[in-house]
N, C-alpha and C. Protein backbone atom coordinates (compact mmCIF):
# COMPACT_ATOMS: atom_id res chain seq x y z
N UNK A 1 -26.38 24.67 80.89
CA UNK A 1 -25.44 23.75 81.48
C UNK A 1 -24.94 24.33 82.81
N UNK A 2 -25.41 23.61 83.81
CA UNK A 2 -24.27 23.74 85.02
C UNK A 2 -23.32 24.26 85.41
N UNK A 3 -22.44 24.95 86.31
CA UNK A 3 -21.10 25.20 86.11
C UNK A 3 -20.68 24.23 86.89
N UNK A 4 -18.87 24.33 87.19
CA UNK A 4 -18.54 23.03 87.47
C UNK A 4 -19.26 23.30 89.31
N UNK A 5 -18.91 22.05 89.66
CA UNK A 5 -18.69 22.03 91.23
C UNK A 5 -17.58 22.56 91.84
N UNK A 6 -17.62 22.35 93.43
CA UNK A 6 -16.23 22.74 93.64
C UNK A 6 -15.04 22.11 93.44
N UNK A 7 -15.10 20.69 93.81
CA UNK A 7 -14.30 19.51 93.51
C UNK A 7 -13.90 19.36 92.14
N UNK A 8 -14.37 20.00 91.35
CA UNK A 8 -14.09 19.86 89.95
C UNK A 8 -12.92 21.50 90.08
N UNK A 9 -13.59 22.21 90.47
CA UNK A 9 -12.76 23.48 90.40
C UNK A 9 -11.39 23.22 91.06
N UNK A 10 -11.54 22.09 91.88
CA UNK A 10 -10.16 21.93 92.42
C UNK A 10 -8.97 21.04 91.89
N UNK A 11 -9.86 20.23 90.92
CA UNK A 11 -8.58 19.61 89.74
C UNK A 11 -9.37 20.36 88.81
N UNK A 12 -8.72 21.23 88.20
CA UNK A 12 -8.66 22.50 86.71
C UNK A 12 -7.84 21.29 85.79
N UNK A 13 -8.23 21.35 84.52
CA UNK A 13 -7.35 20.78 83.20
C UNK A 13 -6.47 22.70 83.19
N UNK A 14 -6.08 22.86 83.62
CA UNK A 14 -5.40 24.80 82.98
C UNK A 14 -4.15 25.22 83.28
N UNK A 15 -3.19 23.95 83.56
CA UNK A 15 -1.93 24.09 82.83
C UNK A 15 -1.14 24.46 84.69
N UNK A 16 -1.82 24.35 85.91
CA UNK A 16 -1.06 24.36 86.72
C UNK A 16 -0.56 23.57 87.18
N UNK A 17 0.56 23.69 88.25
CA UNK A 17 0.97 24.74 88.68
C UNK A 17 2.44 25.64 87.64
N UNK A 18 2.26 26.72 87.39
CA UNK A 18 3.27 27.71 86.55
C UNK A 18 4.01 28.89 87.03
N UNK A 19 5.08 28.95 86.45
CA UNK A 19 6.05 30.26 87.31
C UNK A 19 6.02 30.88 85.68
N UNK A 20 5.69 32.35 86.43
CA UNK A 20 5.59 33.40 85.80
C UNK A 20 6.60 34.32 86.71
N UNK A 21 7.88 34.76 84.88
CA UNK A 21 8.64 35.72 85.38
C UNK A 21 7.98 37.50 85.37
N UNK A 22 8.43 37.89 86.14
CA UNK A 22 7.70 39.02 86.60
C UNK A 22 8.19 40.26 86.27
N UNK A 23 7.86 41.18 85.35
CA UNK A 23 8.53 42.29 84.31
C UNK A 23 7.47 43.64 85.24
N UNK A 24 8.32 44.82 84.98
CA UNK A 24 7.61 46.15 85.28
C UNK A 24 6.94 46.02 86.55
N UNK A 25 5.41 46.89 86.40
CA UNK A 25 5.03 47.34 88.10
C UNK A 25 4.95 45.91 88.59
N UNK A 26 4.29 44.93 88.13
CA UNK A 26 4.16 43.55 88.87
C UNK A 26 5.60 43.39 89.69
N UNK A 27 6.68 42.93 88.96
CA UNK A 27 8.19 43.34 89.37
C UNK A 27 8.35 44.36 90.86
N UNK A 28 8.29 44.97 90.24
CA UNK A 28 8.19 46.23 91.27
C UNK A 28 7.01 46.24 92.60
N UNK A 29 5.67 45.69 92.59
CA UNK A 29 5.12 45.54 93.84
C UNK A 29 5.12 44.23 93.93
N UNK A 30 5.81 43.69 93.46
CA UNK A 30 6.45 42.58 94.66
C UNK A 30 7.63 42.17 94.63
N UNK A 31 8.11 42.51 94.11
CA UNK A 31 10.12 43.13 95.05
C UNK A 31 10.68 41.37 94.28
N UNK A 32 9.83 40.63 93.38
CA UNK A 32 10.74 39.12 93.24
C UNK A 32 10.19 39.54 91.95
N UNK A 33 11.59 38.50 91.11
CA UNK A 33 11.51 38.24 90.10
C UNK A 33 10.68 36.73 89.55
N UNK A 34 10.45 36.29 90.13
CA UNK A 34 9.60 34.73 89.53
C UNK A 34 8.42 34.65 90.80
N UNK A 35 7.70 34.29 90.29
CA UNK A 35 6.32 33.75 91.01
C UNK A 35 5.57 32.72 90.19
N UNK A 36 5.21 31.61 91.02
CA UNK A 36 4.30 30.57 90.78
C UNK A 36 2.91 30.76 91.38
N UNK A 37 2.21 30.05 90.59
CA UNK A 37 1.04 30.39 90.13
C UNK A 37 0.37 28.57 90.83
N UNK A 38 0.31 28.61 91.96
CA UNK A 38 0.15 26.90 92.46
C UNK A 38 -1.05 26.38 92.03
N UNK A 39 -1.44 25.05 91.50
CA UNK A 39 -2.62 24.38 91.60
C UNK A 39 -3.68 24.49 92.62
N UNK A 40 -4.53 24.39 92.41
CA UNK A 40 -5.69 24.13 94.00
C UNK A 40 -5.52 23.41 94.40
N UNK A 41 -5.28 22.23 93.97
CA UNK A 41 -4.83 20.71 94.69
C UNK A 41 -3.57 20.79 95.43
N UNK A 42 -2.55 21.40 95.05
CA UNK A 42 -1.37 21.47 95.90
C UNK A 42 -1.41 22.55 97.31
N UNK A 43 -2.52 23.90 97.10
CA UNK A 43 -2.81 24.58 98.06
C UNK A 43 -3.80 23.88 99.07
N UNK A 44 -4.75 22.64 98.79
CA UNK A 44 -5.60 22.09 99.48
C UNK A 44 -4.82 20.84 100.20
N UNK A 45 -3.77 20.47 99.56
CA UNK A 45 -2.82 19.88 100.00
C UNK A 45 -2.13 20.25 101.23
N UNK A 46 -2.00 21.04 101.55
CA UNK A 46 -1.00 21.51 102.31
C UNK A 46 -2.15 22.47 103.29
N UNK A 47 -3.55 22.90 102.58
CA UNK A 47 -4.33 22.77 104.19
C UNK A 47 -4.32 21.45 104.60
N UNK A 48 -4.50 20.68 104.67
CA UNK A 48 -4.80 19.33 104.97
C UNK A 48 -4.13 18.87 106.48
N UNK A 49 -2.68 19.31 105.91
CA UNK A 49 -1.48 18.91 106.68
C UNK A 49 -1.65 19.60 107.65
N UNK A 50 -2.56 20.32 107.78
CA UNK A 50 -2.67 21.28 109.55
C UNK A 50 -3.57 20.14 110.19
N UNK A 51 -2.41 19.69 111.78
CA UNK A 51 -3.38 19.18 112.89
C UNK A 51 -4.13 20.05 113.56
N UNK A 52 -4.96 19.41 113.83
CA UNK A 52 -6.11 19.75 115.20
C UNK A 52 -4.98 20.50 115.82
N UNK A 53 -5.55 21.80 116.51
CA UNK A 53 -4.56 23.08 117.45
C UNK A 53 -3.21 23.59 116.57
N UNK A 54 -3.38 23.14 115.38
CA UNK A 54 -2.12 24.37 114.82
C UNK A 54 -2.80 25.18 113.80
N UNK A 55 -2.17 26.08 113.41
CA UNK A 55 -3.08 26.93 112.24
C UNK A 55 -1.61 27.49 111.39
N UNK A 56 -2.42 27.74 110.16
CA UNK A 56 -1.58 28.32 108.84
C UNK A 56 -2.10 29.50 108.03
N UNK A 57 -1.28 30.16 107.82
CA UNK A 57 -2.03 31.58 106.90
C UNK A 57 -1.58 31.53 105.76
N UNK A 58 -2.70 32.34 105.00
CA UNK A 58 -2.08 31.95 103.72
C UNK A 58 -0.66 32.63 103.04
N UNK A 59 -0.46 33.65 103.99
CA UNK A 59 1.19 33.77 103.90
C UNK A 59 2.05 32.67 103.83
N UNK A 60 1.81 32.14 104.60
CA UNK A 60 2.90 30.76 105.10
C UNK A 60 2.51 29.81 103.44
N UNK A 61 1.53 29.73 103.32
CA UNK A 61 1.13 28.81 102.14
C UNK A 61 2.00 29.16 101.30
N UNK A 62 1.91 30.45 101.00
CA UNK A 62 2.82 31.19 99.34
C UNK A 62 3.81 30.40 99.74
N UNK A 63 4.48 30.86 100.93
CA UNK A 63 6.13 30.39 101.15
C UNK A 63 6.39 29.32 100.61
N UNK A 64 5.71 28.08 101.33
CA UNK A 64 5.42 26.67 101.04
C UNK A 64 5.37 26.39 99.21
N UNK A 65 4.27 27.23 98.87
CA UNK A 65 4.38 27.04 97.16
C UNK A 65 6.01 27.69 96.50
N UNK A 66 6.09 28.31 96.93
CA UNK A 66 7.51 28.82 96.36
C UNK A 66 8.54 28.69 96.59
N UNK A 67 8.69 27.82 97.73
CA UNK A 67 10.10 26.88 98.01
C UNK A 67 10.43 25.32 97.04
N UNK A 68 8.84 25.23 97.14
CA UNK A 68 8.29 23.58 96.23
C UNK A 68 8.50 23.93 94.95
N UNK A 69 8.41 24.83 94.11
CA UNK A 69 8.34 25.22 92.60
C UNK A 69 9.92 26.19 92.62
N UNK A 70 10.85 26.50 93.45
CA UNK A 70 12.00 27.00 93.33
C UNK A 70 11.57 28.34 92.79
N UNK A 71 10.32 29.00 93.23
CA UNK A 71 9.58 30.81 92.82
C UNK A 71 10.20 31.73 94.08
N UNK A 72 10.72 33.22 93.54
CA UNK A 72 10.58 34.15 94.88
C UNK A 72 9.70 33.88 95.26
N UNK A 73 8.41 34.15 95.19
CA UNK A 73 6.88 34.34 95.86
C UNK A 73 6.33 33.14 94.73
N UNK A 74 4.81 33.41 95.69
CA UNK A 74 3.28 32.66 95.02
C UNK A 74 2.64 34.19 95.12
N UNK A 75 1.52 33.59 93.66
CA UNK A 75 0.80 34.25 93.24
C UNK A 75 -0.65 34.57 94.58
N UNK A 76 -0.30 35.91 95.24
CA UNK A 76 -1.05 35.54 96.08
C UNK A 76 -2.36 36.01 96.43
N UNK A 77 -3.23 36.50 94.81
CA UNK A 77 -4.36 36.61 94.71
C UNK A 77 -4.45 35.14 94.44
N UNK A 78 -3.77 34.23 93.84
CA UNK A 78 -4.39 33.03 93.24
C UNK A 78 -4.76 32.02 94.57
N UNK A 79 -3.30 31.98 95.42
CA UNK A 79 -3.46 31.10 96.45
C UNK A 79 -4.77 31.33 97.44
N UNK A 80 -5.10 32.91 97.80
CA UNK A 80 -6.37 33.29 98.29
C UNK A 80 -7.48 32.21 97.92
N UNK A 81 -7.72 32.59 96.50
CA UNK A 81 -9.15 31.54 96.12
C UNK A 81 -8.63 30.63 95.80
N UNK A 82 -7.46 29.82 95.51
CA UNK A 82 -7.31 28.57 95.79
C UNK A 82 -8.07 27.83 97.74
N UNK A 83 -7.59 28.52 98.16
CA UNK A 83 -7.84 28.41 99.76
C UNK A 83 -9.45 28.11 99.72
N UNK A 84 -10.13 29.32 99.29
CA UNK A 84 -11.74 29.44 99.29
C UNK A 84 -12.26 28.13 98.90
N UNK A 85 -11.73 27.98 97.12
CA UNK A 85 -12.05 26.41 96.85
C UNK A 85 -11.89 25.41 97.13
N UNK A 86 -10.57 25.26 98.01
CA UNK A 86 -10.37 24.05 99.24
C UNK A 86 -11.61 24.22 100.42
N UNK A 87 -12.13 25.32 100.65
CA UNK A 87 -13.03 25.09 101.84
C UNK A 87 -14.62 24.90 101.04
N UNK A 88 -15.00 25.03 100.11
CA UNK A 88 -15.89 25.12 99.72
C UNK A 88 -16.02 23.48 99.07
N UNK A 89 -14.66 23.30 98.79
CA UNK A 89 -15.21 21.21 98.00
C UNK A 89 -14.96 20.79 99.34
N UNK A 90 -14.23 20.63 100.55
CA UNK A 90 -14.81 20.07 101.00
C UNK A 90 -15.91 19.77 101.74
N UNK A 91 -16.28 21.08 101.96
CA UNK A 91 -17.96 21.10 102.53
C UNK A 91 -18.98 20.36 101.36
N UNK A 92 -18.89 20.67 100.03
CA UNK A 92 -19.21 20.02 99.31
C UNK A 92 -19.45 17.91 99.13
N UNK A 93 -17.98 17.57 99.61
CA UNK A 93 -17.72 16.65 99.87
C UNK A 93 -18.72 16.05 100.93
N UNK A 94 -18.73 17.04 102.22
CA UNK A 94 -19.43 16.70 103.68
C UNK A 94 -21.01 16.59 102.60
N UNK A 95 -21.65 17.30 102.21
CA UNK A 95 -22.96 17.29 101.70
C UNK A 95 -23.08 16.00 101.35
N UNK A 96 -22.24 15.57 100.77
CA UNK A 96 -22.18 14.31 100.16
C UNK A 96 -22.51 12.83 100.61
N UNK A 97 -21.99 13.19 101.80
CA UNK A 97 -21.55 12.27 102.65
C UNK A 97 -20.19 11.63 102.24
N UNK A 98 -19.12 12.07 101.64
CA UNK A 98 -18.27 11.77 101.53
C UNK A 98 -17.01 11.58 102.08
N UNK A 99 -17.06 12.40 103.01
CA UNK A 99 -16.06 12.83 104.27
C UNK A 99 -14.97 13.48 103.40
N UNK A 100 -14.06 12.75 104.02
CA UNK A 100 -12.33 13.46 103.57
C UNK A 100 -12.22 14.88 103.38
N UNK A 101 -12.54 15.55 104.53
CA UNK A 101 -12.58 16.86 104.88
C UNK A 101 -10.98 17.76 104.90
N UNK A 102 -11.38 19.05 104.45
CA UNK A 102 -9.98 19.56 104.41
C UNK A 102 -10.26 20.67 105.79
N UNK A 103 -9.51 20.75 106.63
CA UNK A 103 -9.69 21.97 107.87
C UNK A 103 -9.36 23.18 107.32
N UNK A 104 -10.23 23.62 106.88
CA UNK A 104 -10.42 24.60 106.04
C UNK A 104 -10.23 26.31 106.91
N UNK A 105 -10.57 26.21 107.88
CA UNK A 105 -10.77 26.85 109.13
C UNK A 105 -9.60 26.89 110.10
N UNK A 106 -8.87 26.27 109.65
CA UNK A 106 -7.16 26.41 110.75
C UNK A 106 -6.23 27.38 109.50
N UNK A 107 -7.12 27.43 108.30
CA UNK A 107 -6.34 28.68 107.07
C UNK A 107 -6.69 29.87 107.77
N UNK A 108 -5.71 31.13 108.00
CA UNK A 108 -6.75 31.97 108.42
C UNK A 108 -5.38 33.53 107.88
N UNK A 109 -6.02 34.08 107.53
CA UNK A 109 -6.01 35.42 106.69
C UNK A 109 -4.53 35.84 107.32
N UNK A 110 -3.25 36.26 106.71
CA UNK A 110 -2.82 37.44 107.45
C UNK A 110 -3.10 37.73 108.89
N UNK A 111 -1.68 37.84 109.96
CA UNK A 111 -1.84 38.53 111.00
C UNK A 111 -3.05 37.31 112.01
N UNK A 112 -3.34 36.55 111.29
CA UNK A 112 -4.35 35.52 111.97
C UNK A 112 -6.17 35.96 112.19
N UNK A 113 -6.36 36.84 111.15
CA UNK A 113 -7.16 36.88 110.66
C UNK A 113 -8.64 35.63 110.25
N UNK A 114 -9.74 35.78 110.29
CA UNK A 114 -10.78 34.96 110.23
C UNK A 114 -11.19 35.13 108.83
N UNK A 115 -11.75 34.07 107.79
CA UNK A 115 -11.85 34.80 106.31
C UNK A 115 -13.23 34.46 106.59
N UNK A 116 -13.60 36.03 106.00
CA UNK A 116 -15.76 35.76 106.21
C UNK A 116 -15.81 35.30 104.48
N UNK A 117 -14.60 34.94 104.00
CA UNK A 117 -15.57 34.23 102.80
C UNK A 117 -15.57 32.56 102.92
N UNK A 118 -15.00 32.24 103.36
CA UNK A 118 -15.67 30.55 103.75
C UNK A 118 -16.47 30.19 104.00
N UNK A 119 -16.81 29.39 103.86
CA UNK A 119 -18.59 28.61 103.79
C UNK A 119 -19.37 29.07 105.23
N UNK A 120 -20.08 29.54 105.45
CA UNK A 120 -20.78 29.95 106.72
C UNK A 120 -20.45 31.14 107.11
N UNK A 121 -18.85 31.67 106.46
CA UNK A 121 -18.24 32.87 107.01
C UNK A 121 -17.63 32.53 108.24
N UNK A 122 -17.73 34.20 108.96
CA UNK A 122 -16.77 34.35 110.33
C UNK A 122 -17.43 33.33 111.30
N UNK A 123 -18.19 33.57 111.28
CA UNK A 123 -19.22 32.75 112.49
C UNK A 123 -19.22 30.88 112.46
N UNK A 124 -19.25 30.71 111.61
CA UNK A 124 -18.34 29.08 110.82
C UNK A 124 -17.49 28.65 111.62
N UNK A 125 -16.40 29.77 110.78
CA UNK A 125 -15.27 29.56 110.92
C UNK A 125 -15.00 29.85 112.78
N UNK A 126 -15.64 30.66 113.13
CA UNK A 126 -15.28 30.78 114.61
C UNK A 126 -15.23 29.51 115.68
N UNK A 127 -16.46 29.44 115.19
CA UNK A 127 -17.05 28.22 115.77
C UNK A 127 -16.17 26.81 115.59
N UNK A 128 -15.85 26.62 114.91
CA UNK A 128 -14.45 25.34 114.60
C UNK A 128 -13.53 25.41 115.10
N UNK A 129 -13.09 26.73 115.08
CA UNK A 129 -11.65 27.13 116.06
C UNK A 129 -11.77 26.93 117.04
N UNK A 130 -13.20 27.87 117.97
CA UNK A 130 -13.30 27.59 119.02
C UNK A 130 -13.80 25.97 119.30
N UNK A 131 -13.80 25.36 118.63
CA UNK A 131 -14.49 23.76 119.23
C UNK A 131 -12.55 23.45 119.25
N UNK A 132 -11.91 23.52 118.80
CA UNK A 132 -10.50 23.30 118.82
C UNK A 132 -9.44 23.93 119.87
N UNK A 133 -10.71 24.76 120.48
CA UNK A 133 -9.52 25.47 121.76
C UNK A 133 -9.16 26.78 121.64
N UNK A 134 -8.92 27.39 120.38
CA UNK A 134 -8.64 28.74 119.96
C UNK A 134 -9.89 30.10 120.49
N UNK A 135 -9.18 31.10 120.82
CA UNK A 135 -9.84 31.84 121.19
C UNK A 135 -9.93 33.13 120.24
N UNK A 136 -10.82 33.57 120.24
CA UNK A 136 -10.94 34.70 118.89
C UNK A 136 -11.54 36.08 119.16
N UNK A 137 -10.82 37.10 118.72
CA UNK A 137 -11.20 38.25 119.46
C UNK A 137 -11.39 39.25 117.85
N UNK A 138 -12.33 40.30 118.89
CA UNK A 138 -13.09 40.72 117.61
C UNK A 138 -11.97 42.43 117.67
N UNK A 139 -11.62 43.06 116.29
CA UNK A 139 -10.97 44.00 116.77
C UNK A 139 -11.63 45.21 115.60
N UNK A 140 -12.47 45.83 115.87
CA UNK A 140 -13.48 46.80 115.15
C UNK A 140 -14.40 45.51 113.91
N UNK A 141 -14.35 45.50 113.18
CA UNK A 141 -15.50 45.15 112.27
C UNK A 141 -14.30 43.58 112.05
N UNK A 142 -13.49 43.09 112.41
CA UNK A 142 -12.55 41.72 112.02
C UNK A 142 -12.76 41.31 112.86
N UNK A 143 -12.48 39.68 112.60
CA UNK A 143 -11.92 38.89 113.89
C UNK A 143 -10.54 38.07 114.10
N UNK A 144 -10.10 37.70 115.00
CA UNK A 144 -8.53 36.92 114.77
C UNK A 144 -8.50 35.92 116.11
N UNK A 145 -7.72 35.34 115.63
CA UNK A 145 -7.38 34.12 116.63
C UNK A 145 -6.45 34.76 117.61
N UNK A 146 -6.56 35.08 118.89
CA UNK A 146 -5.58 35.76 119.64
C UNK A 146 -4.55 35.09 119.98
N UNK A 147 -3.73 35.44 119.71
CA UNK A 147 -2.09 34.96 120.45
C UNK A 147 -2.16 33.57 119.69
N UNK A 148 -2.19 33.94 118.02
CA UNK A 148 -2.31 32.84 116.94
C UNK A 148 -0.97 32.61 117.20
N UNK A 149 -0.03 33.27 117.13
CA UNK A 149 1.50 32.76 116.80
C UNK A 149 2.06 31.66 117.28
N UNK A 150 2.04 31.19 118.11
CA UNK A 150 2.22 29.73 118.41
C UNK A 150 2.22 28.79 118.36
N UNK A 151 0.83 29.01 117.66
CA UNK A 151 0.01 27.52 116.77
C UNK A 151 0.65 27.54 115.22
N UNK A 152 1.05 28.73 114.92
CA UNK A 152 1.48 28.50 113.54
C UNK A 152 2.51 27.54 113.02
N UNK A 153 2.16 26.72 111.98
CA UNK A 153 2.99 25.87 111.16
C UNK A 153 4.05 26.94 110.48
N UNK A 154 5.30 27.02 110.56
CA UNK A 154 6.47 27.65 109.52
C UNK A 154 6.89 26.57 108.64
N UNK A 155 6.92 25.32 108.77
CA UNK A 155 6.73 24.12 107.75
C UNK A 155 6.40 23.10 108.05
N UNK A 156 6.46 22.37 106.55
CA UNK A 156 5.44 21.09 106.49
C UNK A 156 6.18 20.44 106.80
């Protein structure tokens, strides 16, 4: 049997989105007591909401999930591959011919960072930015959107 698709991975039947209170080292490396644990749909949600020339990291995302669910923080190994699976169904979607594309590529890592795990990777992802105007500079083996700060969304 198959595994699922991505679009399927992005509505889960698995009980999200959940706040988990946070006991011992968890507690302790990350300085909050509650964290939510967001849906993919609500993290693909809120890529969405980025126009053409602004960009969002997935820092900013946690924030966003944890103001919406009343959490110190988001879970932010989860929101990571939540992100991945937003860029991966909708390319999925594009295969399709389905459209309703998520800008998957205005998400971009920490510090404005490029994520080489998105569909095509850095080079993808470069390439979109730069069709959008953004300029991207390479700094030893990374890449980043230079003088990202401007473009950034602080809210929805």
């Amino acid at each position: 049997m198959p595994g699922k698709t991505w679009n399927e991975k992005l509505y889960p039947d698995n009980g999200l989105p959940k706040i988990v209170h946070l006991k011992g080292k968890r507690l302790r490396k990350l300085g909050q007591d509650t964290m939510v644990v967001p849906a993919p749909a609500e993290v693909d949600g809120v890529m969405r909401a980025v126009d053409k020339g602004r960009l969002i990291t997935t820092d900013i995302i946690r924030k966003v999930m944890a103001e919406k669910h009343g959490a110190a923080t988001a879970c932010p190994m989860s929101t990571g591959l939540f992100t991945i699976i937003a860029a991966f169904a909708s390319e999925e979607r594009a295969a399709q011919g389905r459209g309703d594309p998520t800008p998957y590529w205005r998400t971009l890592k920490a510090g404005g960072e490029l994520n080489e795990k998105y569909p095509g990777g850095i080079e993808n992802q470069r390439s979109l930015l730069e069709a959008e105007g953004h300029r991207i500079v390479r700094r030893g083996r990374r890449f980043f959107v230079a003088d990202h700060e401007p473009a950034l969304l602080d809210r929805l």
